[in-house]
C-alpha atoms as a PDB file:
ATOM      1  CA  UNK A   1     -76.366 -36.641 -74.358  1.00  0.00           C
ATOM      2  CA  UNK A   2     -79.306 -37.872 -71.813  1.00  0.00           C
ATOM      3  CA  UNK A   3     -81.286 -39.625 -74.716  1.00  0.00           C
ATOM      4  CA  UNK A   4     -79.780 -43.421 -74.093  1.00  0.00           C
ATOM      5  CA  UNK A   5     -80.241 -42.948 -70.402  1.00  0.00           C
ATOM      6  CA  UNK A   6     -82.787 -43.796 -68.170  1.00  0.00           C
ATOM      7  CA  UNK A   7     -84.811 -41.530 -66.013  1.00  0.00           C
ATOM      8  CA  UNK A   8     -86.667 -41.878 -63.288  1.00  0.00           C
ATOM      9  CA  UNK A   9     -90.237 -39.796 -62.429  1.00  0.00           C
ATOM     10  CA  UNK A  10     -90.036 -38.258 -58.927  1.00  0.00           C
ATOM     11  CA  UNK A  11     -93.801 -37.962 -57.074  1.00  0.00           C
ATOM     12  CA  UNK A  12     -93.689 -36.342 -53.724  1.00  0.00           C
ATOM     13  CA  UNK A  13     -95.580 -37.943 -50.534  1.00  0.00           C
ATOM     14  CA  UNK A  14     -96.040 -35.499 -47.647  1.00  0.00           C
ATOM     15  CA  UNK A  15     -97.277 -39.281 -45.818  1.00  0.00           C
ATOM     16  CA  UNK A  16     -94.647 -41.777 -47.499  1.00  0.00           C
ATOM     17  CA  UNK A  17     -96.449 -44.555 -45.675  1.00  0.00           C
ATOM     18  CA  UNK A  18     -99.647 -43.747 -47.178  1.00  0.00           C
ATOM     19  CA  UNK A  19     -98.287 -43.102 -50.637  1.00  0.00           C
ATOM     20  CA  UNK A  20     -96.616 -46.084 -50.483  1.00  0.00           C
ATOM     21  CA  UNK A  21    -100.083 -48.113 -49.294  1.00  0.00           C
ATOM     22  CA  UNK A  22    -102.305 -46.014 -52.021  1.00  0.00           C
ATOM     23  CA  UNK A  23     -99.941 -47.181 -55.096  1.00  0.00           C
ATOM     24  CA  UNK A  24    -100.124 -50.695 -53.718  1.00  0.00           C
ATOM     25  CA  UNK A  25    -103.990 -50.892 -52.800  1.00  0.00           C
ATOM     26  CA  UNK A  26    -104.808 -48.931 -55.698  1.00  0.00           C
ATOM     27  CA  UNK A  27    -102.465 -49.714 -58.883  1.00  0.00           C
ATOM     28  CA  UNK A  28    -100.941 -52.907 -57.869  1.00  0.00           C
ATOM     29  CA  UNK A  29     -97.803 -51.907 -57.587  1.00  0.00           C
ATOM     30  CA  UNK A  30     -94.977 -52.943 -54.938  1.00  0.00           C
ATOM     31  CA  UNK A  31     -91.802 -50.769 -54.512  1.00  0.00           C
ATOM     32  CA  UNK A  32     -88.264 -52.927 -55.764  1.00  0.00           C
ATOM     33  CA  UNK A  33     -86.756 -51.212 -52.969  1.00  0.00           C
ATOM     34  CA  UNK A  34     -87.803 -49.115 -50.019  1.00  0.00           C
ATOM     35  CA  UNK A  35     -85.179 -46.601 -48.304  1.00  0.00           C
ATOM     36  CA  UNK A  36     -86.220 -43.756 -45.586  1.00  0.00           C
ATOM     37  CA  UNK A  37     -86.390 -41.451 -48.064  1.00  0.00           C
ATOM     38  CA  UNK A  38     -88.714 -43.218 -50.594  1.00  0.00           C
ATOM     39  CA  UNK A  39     -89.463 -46.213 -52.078  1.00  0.00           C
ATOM     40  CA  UNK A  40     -88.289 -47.120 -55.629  1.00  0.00           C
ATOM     41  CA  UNK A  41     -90.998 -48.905 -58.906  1.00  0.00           C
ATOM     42  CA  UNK A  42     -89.636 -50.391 -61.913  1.00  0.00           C
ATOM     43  CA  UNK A  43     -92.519 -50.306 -64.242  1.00  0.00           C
ATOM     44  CA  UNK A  44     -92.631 -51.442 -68.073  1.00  0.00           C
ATOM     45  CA  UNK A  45     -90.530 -50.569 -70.290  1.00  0.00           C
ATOM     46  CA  UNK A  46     -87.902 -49.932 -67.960  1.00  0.00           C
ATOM     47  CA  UNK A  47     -89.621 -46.567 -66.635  1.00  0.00           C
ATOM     48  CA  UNK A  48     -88.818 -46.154 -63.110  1.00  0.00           C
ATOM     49  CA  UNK A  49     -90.726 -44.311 -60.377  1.00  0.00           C
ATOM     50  CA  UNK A  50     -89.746 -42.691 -57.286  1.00  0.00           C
ATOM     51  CA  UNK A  51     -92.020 -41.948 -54.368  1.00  0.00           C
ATOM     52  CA  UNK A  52     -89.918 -39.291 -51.782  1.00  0.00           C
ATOM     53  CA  UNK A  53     -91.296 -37.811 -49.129  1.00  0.00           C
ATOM     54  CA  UNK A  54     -91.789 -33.948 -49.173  1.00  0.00           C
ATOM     55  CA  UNK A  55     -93.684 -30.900 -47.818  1.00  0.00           C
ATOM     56  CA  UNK A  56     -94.269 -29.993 -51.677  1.00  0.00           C
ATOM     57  CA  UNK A  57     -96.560 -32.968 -52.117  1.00  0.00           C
ATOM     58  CA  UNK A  58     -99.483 -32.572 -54.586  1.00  0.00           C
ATOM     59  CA  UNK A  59     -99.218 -28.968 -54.910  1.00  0.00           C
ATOM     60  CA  UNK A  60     -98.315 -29.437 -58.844  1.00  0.00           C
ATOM     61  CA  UNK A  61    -101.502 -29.246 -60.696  1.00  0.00           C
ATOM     62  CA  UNK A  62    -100.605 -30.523 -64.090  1.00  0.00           C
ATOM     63  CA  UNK A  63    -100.572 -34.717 -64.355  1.00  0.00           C
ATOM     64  CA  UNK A  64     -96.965 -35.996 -62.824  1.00  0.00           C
ATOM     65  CA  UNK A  65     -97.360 -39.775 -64.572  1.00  0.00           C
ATOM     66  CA  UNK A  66     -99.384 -41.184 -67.153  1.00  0.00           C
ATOM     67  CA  UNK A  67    -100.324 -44.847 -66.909  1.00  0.00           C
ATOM     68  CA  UNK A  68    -101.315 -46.584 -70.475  1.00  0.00           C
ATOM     69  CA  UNK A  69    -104.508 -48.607 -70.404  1.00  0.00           C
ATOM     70  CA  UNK A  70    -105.793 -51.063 -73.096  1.00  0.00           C
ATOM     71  CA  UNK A  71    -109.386 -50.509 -72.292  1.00  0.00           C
ATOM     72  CA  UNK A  72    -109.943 -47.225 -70.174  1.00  0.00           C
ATOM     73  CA  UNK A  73    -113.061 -47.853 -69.186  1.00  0.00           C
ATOM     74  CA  UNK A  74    -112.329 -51.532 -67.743  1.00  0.00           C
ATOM     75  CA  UNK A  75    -109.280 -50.015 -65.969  1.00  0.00           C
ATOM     76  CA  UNK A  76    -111.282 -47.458 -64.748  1.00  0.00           C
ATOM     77  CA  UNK A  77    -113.671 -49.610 -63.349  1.00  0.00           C
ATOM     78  CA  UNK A  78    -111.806 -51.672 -61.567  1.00  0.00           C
ATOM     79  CA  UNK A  79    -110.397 -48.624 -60.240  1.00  0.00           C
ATOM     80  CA  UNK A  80    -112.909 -47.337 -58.883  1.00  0.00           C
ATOM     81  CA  UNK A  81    -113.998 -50.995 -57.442  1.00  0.00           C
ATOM     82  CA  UNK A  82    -110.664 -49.899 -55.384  1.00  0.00           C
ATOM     83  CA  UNK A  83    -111.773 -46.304 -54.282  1.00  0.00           C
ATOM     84  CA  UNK A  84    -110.251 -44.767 -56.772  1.00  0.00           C
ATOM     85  CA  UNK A  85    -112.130 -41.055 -57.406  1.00  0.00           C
ATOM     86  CA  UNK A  86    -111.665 -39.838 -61.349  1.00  0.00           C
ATOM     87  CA  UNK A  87    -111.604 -35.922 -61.507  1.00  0.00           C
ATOM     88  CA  UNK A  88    -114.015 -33.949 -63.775  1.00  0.00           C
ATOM     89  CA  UNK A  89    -112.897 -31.500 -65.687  1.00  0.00           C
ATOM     90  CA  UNK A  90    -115.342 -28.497 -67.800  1.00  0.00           C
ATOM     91  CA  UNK A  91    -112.833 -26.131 -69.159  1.00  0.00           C
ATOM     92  CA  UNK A  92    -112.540 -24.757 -72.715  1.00  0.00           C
ATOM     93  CA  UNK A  93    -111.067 -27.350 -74.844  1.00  0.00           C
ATOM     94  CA  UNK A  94    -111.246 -30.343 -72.093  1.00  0.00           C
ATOM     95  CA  UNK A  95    -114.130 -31.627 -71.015  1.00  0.00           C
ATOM     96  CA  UNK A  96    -114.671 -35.141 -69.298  1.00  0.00           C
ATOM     97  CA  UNK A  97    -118.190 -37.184 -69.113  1.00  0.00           C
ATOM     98  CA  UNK A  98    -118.139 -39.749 -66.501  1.00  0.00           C
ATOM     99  CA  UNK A  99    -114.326 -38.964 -65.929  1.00  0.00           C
ATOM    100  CA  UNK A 100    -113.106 -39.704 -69.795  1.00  0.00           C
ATOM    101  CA  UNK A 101    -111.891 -36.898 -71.884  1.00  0.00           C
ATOM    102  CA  UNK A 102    -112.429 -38.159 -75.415  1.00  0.00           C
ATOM    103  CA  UNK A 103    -110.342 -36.831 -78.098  1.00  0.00           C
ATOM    104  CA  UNK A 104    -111.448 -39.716 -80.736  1.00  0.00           C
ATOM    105  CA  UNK A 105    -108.718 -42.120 -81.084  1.00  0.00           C
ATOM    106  CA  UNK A 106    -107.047 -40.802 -77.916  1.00  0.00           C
ATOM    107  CA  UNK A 107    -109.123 -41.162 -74.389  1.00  0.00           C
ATOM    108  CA  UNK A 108    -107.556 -39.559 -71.174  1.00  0.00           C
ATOM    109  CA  UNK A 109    -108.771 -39.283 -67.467  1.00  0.00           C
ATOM    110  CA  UNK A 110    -107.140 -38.120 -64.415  1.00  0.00           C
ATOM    111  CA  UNK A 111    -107.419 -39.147 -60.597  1.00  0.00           C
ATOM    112  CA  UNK A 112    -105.779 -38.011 -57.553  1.00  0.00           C
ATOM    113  CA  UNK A 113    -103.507 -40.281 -55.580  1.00  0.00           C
ATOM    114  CA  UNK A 114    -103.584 -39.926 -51.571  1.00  0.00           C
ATOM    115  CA  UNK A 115    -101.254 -37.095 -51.484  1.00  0.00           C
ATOM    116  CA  UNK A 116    -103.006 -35.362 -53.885  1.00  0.00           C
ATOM    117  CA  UNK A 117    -100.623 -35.383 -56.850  1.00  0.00           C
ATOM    118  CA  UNK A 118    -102.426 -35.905 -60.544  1.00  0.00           C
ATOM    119  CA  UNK A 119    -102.178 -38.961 -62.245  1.00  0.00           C
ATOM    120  CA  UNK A 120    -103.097 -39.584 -65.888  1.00  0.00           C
ATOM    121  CA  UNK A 121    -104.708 -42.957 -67.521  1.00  0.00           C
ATOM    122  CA  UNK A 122    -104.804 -42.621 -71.057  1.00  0.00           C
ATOM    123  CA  UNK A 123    -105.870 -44.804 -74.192  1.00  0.00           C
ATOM    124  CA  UNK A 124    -104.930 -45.132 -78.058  1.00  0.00           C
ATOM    125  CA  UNK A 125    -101.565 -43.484 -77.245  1.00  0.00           C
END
């Protein structure tokens, strides 16, 4: 029923303002639309992203977006040449070195965006 339709991945902002400043300063990106309640991203592909202001903001701790990258570590680099901080993780079964979990074909990191929700950056998927 919902396969041929779009959807659209909701991140919270407890600071829309700042949200709205970190995704610009730090990914590039620039809203298609900005309302009082959020401020609206068409990305490739036709994904679409929705940042909405809420007292709920980066409490989830799994990964709320993943971002594709061509060449991790370039992307991450130039990341972190924007103050961009790549979390480091030493758990059973997921461990990062220099913020890349490598699973062979398949490389993943994670950073934090200004309100604290998880974001994903992953390559060879």
């Amino acid at each position: 029923m919902f396969a041929d339709r779009q959807a659209t991945m909701m991140i919270s902002a407890s600071d829309l303002d700042r949200a709205v400043a970190w995704y610009r300063d730090k990914l590039g990106l620039e809203p298609v639309s900005r309302i009082e309640a959020g401020a609206a991203y068409s990305l490739a592909g036709g994904m679409r992203l929705f940042l909405h202001r809420s007292d709920y903001a980066g409490t989830a701790r799994h990964t709320l977006v993943s971002f594709a990258s061509p060449d991790l570590g370039a992307d991450m680099a130039a990341l972190r040449g924007r103050g961009v901080v790549f979390i480091d993780y030493d758990l059973p079964g997921l461990k990062t070195v220099d913020g890349i979990a490598d699973f062979g074909e398949v490389k993943n990191a994670w950073a934090m965006d200004s309100e604290s929700n998880i974001l994903g950056f992953v390559q060879g998927m």
